[in-house]
Protein backbone atom coordinates (compact mmCIF):
# COMPACT_ATOMS: atom_id res chain seq x y z
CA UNK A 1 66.00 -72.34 94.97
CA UNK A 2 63.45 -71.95 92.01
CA UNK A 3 64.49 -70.30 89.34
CA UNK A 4 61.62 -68.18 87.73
CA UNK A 5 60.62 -68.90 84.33
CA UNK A 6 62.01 -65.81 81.88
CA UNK A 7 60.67 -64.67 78.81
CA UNK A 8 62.46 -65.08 75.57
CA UNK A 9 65.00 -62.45 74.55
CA UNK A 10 63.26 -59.86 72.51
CA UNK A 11 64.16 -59.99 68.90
CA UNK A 12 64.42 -56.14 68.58
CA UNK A 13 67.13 -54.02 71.28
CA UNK A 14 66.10 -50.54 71.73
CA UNK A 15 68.74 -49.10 68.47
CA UNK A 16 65.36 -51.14 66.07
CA UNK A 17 62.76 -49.80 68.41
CA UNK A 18 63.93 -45.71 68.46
CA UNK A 19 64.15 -46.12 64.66
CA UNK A 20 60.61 -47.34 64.54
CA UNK A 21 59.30 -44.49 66.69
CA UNK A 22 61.51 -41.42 64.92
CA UNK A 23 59.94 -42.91 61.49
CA UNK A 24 56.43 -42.78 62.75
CA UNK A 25 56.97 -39.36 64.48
CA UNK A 26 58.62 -37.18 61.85
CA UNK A 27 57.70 -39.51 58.62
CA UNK A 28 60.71 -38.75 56.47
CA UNK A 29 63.46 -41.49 56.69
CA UNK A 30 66.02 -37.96 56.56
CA UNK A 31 64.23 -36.05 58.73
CA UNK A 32 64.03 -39.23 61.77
CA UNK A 33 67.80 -40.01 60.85
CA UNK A 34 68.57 -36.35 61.80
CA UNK A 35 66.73 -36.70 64.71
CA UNK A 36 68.63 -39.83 66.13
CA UNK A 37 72.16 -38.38 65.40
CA UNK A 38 72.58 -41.01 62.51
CA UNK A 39 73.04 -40.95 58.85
CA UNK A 40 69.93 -42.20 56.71
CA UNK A 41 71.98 -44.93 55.74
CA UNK A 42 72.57 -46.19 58.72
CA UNK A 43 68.80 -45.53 59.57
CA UNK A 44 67.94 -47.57 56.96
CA UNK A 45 70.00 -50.75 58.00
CA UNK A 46 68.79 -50.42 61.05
CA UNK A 47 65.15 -51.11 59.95
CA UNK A 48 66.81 -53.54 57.89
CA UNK A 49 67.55 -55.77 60.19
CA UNK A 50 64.97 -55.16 62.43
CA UNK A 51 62.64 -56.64 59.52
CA UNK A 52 65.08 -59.39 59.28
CA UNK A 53 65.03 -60.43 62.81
CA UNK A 54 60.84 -60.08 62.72
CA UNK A 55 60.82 -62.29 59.27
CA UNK A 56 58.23 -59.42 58.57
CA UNK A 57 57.74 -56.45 56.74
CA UNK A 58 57.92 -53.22 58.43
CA UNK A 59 58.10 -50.66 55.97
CA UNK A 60 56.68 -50.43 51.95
CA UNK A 61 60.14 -48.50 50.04
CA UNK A 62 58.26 -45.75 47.56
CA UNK A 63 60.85 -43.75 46.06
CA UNK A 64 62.27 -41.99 48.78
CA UNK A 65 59.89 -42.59 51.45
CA UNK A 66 58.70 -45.50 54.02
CA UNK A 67 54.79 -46.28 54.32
CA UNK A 68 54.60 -48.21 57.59
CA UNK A 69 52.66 -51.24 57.34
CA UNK A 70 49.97 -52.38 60.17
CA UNK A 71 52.88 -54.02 62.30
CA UNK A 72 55.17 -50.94 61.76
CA UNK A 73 52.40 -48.85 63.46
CA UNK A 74 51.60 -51.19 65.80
CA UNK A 75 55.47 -51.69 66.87
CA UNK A 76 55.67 -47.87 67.33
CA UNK A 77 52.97 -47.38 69.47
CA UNK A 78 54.25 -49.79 71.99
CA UNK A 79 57.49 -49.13 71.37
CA UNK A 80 56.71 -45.43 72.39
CA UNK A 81 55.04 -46.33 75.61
CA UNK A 82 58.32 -48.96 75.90
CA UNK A 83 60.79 -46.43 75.67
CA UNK A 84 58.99 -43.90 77.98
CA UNK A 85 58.64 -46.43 80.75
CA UNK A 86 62.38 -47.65 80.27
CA UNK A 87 63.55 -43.94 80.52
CA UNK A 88 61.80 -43.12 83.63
CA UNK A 89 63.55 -46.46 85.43
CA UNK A 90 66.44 -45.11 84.58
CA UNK A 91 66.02 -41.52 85.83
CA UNK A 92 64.27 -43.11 88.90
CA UNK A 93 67.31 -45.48 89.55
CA UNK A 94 69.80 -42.63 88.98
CA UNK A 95 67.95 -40.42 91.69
CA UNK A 96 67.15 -43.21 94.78
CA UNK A 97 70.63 -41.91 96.08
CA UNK A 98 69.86 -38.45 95.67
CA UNK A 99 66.84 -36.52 97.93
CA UNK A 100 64.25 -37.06 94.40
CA UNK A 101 61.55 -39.59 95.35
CA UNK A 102 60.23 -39.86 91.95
CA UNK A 103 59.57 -38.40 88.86
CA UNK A 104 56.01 -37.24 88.00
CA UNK A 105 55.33 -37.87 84.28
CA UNK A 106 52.74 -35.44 82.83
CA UNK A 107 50.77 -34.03 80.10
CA UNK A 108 48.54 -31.37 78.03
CA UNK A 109 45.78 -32.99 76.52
CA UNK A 110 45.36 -32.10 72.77
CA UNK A 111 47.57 -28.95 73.26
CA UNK A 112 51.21 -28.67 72.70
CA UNK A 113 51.62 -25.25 74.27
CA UNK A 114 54.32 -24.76 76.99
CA UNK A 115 55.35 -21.17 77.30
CA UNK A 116 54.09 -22.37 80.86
CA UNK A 117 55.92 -24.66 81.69
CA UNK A 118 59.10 -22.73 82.75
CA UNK A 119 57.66 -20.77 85.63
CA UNK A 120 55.63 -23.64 86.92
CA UNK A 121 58.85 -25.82 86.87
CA UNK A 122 60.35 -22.70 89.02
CA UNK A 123 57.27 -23.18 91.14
CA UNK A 124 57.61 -26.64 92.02
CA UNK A 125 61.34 -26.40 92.44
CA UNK A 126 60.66 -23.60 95.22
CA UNK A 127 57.92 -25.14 96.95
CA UNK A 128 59.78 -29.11 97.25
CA UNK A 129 63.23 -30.90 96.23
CA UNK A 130 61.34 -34.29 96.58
CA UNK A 131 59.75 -34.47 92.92
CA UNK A 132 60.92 -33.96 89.59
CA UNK A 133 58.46 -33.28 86.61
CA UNK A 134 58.74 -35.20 83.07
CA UNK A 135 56.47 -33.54 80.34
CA UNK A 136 55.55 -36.35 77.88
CA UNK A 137 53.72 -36.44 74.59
CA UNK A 138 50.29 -37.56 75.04
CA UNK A 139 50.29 -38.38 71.07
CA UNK A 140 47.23 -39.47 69.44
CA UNK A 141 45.25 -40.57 72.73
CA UNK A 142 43.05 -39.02 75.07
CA UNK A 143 45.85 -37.78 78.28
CA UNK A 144 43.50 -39.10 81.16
CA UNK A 145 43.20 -42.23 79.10
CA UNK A 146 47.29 -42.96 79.63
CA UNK A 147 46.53 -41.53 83.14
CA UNK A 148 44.39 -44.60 83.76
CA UNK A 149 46.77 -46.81 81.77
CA UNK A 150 49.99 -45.97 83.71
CA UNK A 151 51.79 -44.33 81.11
CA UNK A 152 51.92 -40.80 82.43
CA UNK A 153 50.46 -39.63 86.18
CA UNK A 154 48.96 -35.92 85.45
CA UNK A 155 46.66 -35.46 82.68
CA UNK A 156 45.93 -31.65 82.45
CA UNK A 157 42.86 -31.54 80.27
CA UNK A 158 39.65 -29.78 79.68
CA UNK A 159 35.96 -31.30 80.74
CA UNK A 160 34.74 -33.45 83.33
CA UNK A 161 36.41 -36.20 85.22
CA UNK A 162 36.45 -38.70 82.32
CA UNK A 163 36.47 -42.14 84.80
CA UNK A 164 35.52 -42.95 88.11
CA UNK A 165 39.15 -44.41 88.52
CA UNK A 166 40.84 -41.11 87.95
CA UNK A 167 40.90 -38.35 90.67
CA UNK A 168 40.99 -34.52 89.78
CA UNK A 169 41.63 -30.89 90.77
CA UNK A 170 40.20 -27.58 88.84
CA UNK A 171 42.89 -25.40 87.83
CA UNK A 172 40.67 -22.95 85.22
CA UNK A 173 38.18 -22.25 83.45
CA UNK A 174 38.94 -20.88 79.49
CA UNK A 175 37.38 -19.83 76.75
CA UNK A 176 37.17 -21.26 73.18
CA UNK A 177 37.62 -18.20 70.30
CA UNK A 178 37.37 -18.04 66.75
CA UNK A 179 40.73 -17.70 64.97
CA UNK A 180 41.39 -16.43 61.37
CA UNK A 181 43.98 -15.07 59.97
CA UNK A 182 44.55 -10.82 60.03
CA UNK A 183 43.51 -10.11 57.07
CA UNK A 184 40.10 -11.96 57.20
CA UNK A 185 36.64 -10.45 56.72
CA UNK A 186 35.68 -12.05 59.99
CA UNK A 187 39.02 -10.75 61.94
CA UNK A 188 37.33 -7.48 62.87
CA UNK A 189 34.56 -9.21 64.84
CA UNK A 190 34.66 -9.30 68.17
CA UNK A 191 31.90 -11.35 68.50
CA UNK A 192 31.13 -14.00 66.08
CA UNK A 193 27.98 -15.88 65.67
CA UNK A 194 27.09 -18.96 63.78
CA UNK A 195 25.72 -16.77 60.82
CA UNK A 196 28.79 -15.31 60.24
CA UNK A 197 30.43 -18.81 60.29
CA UNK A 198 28.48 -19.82 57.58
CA UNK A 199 30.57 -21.55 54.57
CA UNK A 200 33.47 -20.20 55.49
CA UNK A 201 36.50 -22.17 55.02
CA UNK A 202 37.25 -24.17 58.91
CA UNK A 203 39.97 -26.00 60.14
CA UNK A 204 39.04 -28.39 63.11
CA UNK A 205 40.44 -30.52 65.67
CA UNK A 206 37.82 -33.39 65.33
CA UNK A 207 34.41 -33.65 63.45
CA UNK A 208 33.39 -35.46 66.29
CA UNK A 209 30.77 -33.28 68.27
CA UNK A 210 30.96 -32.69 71.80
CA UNK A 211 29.20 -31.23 74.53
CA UNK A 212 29.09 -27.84 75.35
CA UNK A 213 31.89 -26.59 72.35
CA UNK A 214 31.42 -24.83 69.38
CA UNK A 215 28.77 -27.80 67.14
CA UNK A 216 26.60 -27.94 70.21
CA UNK A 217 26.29 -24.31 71.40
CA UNK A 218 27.17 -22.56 68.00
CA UNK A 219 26.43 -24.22 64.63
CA UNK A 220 23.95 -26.29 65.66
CA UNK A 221 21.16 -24.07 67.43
CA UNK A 222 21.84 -21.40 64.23
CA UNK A 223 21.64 -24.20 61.43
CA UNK A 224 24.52 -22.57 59.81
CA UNK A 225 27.78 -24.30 59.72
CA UNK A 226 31.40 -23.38 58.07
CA UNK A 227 32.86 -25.44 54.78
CA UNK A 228 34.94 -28.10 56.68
CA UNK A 229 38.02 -28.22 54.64
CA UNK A 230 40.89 -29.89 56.85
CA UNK A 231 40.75 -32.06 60.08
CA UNK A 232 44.18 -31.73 61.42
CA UNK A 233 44.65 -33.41 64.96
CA UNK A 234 47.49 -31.13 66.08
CA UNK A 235 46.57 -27.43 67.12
CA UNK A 236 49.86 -26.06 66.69
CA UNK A 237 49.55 -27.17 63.32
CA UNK A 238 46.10 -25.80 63.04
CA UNK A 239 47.64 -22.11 63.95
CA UNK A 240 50.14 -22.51 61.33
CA UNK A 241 47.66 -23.36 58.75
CA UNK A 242 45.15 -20.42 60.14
CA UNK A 243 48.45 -17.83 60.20
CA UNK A 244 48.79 -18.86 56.51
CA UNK A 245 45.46 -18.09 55.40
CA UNK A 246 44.90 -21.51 54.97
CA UNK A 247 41.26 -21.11 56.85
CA UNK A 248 39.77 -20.60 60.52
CA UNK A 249 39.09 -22.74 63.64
CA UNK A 250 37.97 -22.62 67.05
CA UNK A 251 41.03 -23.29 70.20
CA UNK A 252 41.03 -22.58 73.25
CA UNK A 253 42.43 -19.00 74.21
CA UNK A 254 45.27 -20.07 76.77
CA UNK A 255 46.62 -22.10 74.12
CA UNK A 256 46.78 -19.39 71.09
CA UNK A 257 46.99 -16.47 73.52
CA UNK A 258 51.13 -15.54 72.35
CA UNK A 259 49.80 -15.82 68.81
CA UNK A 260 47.14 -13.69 69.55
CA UNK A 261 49.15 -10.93 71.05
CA UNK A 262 52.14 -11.08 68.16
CA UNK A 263 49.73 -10.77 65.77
CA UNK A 264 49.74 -13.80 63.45
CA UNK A 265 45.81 -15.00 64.10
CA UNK A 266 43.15 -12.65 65.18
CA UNK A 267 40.13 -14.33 68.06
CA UNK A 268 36.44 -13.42 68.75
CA UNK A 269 34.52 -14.51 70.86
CA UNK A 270 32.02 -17.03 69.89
CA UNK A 271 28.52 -15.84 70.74
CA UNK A 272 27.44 -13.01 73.13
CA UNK A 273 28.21 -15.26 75.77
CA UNK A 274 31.04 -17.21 74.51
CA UNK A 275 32.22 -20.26 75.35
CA UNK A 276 34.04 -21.82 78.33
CA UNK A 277 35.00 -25.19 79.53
CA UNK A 278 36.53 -26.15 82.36
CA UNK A 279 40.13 -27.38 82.98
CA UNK A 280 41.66 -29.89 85.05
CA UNK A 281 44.38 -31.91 86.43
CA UNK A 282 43.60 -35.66 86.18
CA UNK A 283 45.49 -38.56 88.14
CA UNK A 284 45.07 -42.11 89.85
CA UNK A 285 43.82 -41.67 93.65
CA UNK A 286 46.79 -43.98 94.86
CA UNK A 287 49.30 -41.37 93.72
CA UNK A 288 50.71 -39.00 96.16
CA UNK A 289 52.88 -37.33 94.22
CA UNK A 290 50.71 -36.85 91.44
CA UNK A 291 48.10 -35.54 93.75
CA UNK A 292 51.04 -33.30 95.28
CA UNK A 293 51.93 -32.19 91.92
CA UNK A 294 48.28 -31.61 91.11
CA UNK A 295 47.30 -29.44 93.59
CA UNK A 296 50.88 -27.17 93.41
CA UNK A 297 49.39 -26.58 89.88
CA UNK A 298 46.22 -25.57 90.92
CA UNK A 299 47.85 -23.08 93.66
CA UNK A 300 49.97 -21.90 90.33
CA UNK A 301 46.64 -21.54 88.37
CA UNK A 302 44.62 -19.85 91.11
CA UNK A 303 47.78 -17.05 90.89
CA UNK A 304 48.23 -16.78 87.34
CA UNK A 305 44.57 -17.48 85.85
CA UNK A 306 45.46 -20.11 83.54
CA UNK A 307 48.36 -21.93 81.58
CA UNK A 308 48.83 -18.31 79.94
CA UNK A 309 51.70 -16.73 81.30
C-alpha cells in the first residue's frame, strides 16, 4: 500500500496560534491574556516561543505593549480563518451521531448588531432540527468575499450580488440616516440635506465612495461636504464615538435602531427622499443548507421587516 506523502509538522500548535489572534483582536497583551483565561505572563512566553520556533520576530516590545510586525499580521489572519475551520470539524464531528447535518457558518457584513439574532435562532430551531447556525466575525473583509472563499456560507449584506459565483435572496430593503449626538444643532432635523452637512464634524465607515449612499446621492450633487475627522471601520464603534459627541455619521437604521429609541444618537433622514439600499443573503449555489438557511431568513424578514426586532 502507498503511503501518501505528509506535510511537515507545523512549527506552531494551536496554544501559539490563539495567542497570535487574541493579540491582534483586542491589542493589549492584558486585555488578550484575559481573554484566553491566562496570566500575561504566561501570554507572553507563549509568543515567546512561538518566535523561537519561527527563528522570526513576531512582535516589537514598546514599554508595555506589542506592535505586530508584517508576519505577526499575516500569522493572525490565517490563523483566524485556521481556527474557525478547525472549530467547525469539531462541532461537525461531535454532531454526525446526533440528527444535526451541519453547521451553517454566517455573517453581518460591516455590522456587528445582533439583538436579532435570538428570535431568528428560535425561528430556525422551530421550523428544522437538521441545521445549526454559527455567527462568525467577518473582520476586516468584505462577508460575500469569505462566502466565495469558504470561510463562512451566509453573507447577509447590503447591495447587489457582488459575484456571479455567489447566489442570493432579498430579505429588506433599509434606510441610511444621519446620526448625531442629542444635543446637536442638527438633531432636531428630520430631514437633513447636504447643506446642512456642510463642515460639520463626520465620522465614516470608508472614504471610499460608493454607489447610491450618502457621497453619491448627498454630498456630491449639493457640492457641500462635512469635515471628515475619523475613519473608523467598526460601526459600533462609530455609535460610541457619535453618543460621545465625538461627531456624526451616516448607518444604516436597522443597525442603530435600539440606540435610536434609548436615546443616545438622534437620525434624520437624508434628503426628502432618503436613502435606501437593499439587503441580502449571499451564499455558494452548491449549498443546500445555506440556501435553506437563506431563504428561512428571508421568510423571518418578510414577517418582521428587517434585522430590527
Amino acid at each position: 500500500m502507498n503511503v501518501p506523502h505528509l506535510m511537515a509538522a507545523p512549527l506552531l500548535d494551536i496554544s501559539h496560534l490563539q495567542a497570535i489572534c487574541a493579540i491582534e483582536h483586542y491589542g493589549r497583551l492584558s486585555d488578550a491574556a484575559v481573554a484566553l483565561h491566562v496570566t500575561p505572563s504566561a501570554l507572553s512566553h507563549r509568543i515567546r516561543e512561538a518566535e523561537r520556533r519561527l527563528g522570526r520576530q513576531l512582535y516589537i516590545r514598546e514599554h508595555r505593549r506589542l506592535e505586530p510586525t508584517a508576519a505577526a499580521t499575516y500569522l493572525a489572519a490565517k490563523s483566524t480563518v485556521l481556527l474557525e475551520e478547525l472549530a467547525r470539524a469539531e462541532a461537525d464531528s461531535r454532531r454526525m451521531t446526533g440528527s444535526v447535518r451541519r453547521i451553517v457558518r454566517l455573517a453581518v457584513d460591516a455590522y456587528r448588531s445582533y439583538r436579532w439574532l435570538p428570535d431568528f435562532v428560535r425561528f430556525v430551531r422551530s421550523e428544522t432540527s437538521e441545521i445549526e447556525l454559527q455567527v462568525s466575525s467577518a473582520g476586516s473583509e468584505q462577508a460575500s468575499t469569505q462566502v466565495e472563499a469558504n470561510s463562512i456560507d451566509i453573507a447577509i449584506a447590503p447591495g447587489d450580488r457582488p459575484s456571479i459565483r455567489l447566489e442570493d435572496r432579498f430579505l429588506f430593503r433599509d434606510e441610511l440616516v444621519f446620526i448625531s449626538p442629542p444635543d446637536h444643532p442638527l438633531a432636531s432635523k428630520e430631514i437633513v440635506i447636504g447643506e446642512d452637512i456642510e463642515g460639520v464634524d463626520f465620522i465614516t465607515y470608508t472614504r471610499t465612495p460608493e454607489p447610491d449612499r450618502e457621497f453619491a446621492r448627498i454630498f456630491r450633487p449639493s457640492d457641500h461636504y462635512p469635515a471628515w475627522i475619523e475613519t473608523v471601520e467598526l460601526p459600533e464603534a462609530i455609535i460610541e464615538m457619535v453618543a460621545a459627541g465625538l461627531g456624526t455619521s451616516v448607518l444604516a437604521r436597522w443597525a442603530v435602531a435600539h440606540d435610536i429609541a434609548t436615546g443616545r444618537v438622534s437620525a434624520g433622514r437624508l434628503g426628502p427622499d432618503g436613502i435606501t439600499i437593499p439587503w441580502h443573503a449571499f451564499f455558494r449555489p452548491d449549498d443546500d443548507d445555506a440556501r435553506a438557511i437563506a431563504e428561512l431568513l428571508a421568510t423571518w424578514c418578510e414577517r418582521s421587516g428587517s434585522l430590527n426586532t
